[in-house]
Protein backbone atom coordinates (compact mmCIF):
# COMPACT_ATOMS: atom_id res chain seq x y z
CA UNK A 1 -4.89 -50.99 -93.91
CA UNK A 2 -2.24 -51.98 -91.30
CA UNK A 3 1.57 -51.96 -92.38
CA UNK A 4 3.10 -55.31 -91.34
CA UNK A 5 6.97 -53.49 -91.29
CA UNK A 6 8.32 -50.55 -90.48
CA UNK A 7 12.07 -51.06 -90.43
CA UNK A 8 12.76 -53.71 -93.07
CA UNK A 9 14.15 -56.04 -90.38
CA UNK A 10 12.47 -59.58 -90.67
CA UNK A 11 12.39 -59.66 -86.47
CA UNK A 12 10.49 -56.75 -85.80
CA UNK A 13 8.75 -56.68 -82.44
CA UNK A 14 5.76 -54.11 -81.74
CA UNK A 15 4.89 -53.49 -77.97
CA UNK A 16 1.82 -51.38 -76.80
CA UNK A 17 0.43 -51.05 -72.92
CA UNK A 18 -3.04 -51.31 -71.56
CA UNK A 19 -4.53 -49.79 -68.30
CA UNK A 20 -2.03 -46.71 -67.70
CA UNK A 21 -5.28 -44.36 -67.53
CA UNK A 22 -7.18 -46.93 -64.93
CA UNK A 23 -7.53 -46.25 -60.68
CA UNK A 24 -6.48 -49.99 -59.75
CA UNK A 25 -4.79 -52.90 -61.47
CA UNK A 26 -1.72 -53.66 -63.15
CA UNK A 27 -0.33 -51.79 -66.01
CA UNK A 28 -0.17 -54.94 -68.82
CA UNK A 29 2.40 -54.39 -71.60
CA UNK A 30 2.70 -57.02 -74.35
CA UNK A 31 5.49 -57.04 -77.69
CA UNK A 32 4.63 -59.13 -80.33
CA UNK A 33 6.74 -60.24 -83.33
CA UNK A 34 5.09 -61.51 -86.32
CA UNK A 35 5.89 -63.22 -89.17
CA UNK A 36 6.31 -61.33 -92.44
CA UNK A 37 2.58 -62.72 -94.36
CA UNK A 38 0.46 -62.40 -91.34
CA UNK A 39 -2.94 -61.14 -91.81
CA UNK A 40 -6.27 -60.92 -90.43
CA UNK A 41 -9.36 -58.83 -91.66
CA UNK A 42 -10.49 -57.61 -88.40
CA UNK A 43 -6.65 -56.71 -86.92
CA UNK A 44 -6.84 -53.47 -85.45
CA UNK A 45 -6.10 -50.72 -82.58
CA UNK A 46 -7.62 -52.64 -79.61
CA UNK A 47 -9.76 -49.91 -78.32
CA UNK A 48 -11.31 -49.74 -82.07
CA UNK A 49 -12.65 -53.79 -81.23
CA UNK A 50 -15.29 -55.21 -79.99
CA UNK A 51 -14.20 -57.38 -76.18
CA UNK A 52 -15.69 -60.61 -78.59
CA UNK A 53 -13.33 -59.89 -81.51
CA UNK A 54 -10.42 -59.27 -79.69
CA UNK A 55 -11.29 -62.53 -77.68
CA UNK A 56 -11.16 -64.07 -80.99
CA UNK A 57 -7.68 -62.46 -82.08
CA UNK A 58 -6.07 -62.92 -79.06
CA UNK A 59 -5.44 -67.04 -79.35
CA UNK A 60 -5.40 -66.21 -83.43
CA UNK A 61 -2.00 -64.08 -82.55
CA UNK A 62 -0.37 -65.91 -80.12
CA UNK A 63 -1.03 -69.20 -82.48
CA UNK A 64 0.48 -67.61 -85.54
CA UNK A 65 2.92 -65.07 -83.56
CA UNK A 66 6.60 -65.82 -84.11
CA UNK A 67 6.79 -64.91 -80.58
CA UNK A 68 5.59 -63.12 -78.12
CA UNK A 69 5.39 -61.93 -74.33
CA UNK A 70 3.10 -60.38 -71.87
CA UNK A 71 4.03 -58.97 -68.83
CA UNK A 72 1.83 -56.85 -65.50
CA UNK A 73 3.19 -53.73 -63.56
CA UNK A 74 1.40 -53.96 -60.50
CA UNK A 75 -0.45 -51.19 -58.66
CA UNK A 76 2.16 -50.37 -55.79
CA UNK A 77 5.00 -50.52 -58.55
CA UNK A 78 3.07 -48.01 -60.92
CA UNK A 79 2.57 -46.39 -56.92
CA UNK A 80 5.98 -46.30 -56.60
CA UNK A 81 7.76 -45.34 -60.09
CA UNK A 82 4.68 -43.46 -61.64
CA UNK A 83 2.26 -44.70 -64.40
CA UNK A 84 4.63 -43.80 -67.78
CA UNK A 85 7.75 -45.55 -66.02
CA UNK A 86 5.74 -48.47 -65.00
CA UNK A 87 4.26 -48.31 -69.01
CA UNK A 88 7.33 -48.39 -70.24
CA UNK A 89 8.97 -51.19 -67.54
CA UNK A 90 5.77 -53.29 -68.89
CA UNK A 91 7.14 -53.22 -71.99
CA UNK A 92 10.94 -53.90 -71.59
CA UNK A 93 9.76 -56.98 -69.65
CA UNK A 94 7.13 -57.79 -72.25
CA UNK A 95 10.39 -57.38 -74.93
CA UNK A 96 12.52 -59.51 -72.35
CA UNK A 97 9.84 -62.09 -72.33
CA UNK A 98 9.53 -63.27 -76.34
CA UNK A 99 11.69 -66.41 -76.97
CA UNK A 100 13.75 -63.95 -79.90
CA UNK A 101 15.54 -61.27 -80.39
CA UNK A 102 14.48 -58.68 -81.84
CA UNK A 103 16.41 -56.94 -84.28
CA UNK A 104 14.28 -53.55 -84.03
CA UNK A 105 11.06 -52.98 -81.65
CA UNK A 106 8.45 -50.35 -82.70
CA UNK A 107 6.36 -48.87 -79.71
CA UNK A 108 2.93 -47.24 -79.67
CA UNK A 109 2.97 -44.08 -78.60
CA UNK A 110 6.13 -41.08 -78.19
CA UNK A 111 7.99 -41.99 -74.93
CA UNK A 112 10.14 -45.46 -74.42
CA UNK A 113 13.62 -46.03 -73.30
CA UNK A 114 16.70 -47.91 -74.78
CA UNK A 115 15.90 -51.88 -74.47
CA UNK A 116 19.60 -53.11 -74.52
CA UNK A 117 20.92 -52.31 -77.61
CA UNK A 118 18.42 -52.87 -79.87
CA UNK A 119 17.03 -50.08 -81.99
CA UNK A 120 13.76 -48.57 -81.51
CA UNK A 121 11.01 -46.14 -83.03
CA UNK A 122 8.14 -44.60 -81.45
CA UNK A 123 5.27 -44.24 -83.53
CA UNK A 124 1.94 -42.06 -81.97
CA UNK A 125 -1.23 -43.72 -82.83
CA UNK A 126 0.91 -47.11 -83.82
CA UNK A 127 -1.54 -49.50 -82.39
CA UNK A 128 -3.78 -48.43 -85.79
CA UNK A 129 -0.85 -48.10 -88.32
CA UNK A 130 1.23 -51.27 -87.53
CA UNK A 131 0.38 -55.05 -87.07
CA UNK A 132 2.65 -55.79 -84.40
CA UNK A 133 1.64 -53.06 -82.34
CA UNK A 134 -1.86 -53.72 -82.97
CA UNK A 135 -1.36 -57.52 -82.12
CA UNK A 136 0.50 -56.54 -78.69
CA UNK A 137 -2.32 -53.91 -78.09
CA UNK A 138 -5.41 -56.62 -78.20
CA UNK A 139 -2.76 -58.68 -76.16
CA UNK A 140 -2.13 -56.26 -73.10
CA UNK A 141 -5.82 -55.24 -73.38
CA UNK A 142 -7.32 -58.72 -72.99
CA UNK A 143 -5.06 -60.02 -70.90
CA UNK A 144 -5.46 -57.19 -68.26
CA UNK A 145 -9.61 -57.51 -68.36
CA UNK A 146 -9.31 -60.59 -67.75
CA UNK A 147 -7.40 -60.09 -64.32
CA UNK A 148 -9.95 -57.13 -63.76
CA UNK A 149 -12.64 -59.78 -64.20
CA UNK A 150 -10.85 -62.13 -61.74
CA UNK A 151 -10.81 -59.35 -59.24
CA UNK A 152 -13.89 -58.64 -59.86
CA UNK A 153 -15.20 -61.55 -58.04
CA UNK A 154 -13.48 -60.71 -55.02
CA UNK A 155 -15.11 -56.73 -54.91
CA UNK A 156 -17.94 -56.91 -57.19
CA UNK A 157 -19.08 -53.62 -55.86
CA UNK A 158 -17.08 -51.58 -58.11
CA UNK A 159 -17.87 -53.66 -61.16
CA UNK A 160 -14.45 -54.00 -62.33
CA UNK A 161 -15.86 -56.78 -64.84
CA UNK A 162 -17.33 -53.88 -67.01
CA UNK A 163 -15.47 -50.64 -65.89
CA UNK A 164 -11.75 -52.69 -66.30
CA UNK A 165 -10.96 -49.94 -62.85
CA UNK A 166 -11.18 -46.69 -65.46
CA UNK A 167 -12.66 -43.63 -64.06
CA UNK A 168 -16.28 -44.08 -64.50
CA UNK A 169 -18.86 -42.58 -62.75
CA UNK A 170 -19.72 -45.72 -61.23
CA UNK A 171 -16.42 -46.77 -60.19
CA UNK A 172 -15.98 -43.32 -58.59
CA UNK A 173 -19.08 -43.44 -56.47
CA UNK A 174 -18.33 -47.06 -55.40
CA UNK A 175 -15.11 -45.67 -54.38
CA UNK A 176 -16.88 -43.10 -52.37
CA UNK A 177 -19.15 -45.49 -50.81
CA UNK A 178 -17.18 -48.34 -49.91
CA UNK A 179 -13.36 -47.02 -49.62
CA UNK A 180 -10.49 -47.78 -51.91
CA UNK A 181 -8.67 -51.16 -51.37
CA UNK A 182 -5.44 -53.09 -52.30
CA UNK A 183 -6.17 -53.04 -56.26
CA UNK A 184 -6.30 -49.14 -56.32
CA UNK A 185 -3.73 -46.76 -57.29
CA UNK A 186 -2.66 -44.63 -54.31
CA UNK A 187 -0.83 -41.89 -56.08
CA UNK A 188 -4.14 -41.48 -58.60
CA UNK A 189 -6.80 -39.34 -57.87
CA UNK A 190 -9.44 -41.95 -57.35
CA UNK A 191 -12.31 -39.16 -56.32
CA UNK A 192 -12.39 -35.65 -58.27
CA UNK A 193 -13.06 -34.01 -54.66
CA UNK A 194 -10.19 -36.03 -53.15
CA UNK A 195 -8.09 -34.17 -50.71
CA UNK A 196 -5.92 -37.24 -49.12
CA UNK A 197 -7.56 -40.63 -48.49
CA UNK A 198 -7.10 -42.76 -45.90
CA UNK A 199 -5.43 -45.82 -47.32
């Protein structure tokens, strides 16, 4: 059972990433404050959901939300200040987005940085102990696949629409055969044999 409140403050925000451990794409952060009776049987850590039921939550949260923002690190940004800075960026934006305040943000995982001067607690493994953070998790999650699926349709070769741009053996050998391109992640090791590419 997920714990609606961690500090006691009624404008709690919870903030989670999606697509830190992908070779292309944006990093998508999301923060999500919700109000104090919110519910829903099948609210969960994103990765522990079905892509139908978190299609489902998705407009259930941002309906019943208090507030809430998404935002996307792009892959020459994550390039250019590394994947856990561009993680945590995506969520100071996603924080700076929501029409509130918060009075105290709670973040999934162990690594974030002061957001203004509002307090803050990491929490490993949040996304499955907290509903906020579970609510910004299915958030980040679906809207980043479905920006992979968009991108998709422009290089279906690498079948973004079912990989989402993770590491998978089929992404890696499309990679081989057909060359990175502007979606992927320079600084990642897109092949396991990769020496330098030519990007």
């Amino acid at each position: 059972m997920l714990q609606s409140n961690f500090s006691g403050f009624t404008l709690e925000a919870g903030t989670d990433e999606a697509g830190r451990g992908c070779l292309c794409g944006p990093v998508v952060a999301a923060a999500v404050i919700l109000p104090k009776d919110f519910t829903h049987p099948f609210l969960n850590d994103s990765k522990q959901l079905s892509e139908k039921r978190r299609e489902e939550l998705r407009p259930f949260i941002e309906k019943n939300a208090i507030a809430f923002g998404v935002s996307f690190v792009w892959q020459d940004e994550v390039d250019k200040i590394n994947v856990l800075q561009a993680s945590i960026t995506g969520m100071h934006r996603s924080i700076e987005a929501l029409n509130i305040t918060p009075e105290f943000i709670i973040v999934d995982g162990n690594k974030f940085k002061d957001y203004k001067e509002i307090p803050h607690k990491t929490i490993v493994k949040g996304d499955a102990k907290y509903l906020s953070i579970a609510a910004a998790s299915v958030l980040a999650k679906t809207y980043r696949d479905e920006y992979m699926a968009k991108i998709h349709q422009e290089f279906p070769m690498f079948n973004w629409v079912k990989n989402k741009g993770y590491p998978t053996k089929e992404h890696r050998n499309a990679i081989r055969e057909f060359g990175a391109n502007i979606h992927h992640r320079k600084t990642f090791r897109l092949l396991p044999e990769q020496v330098k590419l030519d990007l």
